[in-house]
C-alpha atoms as a PDB file:
ATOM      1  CA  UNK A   1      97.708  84.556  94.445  1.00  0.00           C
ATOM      2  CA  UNK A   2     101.034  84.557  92.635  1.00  0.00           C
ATOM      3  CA  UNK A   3     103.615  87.304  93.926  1.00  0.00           C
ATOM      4  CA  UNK A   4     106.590  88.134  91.408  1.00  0.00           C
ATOM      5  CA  UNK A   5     109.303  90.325  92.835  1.00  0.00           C
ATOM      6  CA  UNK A   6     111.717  91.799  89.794  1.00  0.00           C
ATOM      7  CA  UNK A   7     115.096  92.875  91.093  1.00  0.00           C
ATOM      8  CA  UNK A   8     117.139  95.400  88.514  1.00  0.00           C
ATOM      9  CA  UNK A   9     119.462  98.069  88.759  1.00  0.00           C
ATOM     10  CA  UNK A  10     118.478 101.588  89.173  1.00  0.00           C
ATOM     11  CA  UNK A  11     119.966 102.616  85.607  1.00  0.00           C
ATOM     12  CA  UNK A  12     117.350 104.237  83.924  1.00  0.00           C
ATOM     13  CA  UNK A  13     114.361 102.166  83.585  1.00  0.00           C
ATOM     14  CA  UNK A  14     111.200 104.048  82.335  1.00  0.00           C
ATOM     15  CA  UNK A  15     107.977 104.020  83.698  1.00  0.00           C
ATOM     16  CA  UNK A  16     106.378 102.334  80.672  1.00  0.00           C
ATOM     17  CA  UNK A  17     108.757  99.969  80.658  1.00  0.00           C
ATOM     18  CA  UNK A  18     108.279  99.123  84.115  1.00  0.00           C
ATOM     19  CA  UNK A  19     104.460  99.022  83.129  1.00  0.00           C
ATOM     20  CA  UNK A  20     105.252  96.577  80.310  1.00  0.00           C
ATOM     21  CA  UNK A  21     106.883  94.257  82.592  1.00  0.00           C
ATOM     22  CA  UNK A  22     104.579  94.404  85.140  1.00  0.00           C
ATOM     23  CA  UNK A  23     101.855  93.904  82.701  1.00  0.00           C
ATOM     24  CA  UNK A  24     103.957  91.120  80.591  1.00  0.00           C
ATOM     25  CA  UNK A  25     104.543  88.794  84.022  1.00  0.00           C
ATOM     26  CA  UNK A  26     100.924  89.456  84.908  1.00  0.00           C
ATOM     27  CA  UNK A  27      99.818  87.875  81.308  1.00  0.00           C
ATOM     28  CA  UNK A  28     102.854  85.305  81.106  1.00  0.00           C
ATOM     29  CA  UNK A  29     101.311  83.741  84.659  1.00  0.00           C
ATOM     30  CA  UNK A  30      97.444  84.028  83.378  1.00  0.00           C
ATOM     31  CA  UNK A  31      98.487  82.132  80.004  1.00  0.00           C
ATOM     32  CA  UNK A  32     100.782  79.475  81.293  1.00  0.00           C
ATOM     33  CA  UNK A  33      99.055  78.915  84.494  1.00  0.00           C
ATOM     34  CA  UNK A  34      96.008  80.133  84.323  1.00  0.00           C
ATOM     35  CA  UNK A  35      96.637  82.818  87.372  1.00  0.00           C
ATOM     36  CA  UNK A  36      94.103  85.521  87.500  1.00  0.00           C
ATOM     37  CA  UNK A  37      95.887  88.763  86.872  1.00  0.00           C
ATOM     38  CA  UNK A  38      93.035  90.600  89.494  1.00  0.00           C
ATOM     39  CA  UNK A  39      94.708  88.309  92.410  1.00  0.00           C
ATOM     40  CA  UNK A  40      98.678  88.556  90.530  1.00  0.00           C
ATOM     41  CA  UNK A  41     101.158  91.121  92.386  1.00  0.00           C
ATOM     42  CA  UNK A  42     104.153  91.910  90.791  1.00  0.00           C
ATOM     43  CA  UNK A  43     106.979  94.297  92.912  1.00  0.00           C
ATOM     44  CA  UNK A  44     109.914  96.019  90.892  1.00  0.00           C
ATOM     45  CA  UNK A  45     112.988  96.445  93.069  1.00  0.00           C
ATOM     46  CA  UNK A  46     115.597  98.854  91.776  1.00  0.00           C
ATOM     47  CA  UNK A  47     118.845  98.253  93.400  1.00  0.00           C
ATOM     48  CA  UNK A  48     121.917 100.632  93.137  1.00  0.00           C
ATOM     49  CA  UNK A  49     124.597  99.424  91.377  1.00  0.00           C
ATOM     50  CA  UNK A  50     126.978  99.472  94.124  1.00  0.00           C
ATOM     51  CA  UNK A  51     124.865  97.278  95.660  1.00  0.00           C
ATOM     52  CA  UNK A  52     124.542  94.201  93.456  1.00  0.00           C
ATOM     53  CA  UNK A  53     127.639  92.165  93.284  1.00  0.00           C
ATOM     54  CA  UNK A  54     128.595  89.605  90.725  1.00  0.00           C
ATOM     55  CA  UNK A  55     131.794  87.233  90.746  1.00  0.00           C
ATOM     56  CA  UNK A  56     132.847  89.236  94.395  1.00  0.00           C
ATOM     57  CA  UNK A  57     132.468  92.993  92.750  1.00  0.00           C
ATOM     58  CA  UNK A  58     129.679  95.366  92.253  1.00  0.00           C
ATOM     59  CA  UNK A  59     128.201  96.052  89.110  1.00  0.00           C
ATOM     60  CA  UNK A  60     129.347  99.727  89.395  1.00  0.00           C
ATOM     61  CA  UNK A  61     132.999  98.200  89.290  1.00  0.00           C
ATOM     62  CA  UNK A  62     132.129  95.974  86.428  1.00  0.00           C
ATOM     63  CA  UNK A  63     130.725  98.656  84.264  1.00  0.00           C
ATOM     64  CA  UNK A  64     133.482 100.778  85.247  1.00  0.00           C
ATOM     65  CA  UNK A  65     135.893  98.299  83.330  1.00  0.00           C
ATOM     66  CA  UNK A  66     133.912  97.792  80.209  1.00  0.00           C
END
């Protein structure tokens, strides 16, 4: 039973497109592997900005900058 967990920020991400990747990953692991999507769980995390850091600052700072 695979288990995908999808980490992104919580900046807006529709509900179909969290649909399309939930149904993409579910297909990508049935065609490559042969998983079978009935037994495949895939989680969407959305994380607030200030609470992802990359190179020691949070995304919130980097956007902030440009």
């Amino acid at each position: 039973m695979p288990f995908v967990n999808i980490k992104i920020t919580r900046d807006g991400a529709t509900a179909e497109q969290k649909a399309k990747l939930i149904e993409g990953v579910t297909n990508l692991l049935r065609d490559v592997m042969g998983k079978n999507p009935q037994t495949t769980v895939v989680i969407i995390d959305e994380v607030d900005c200030d609470n992802w850091g990359i190179g020691g600052e949070s995304v919130t700072v980097r956007r902030t900058r440009g």
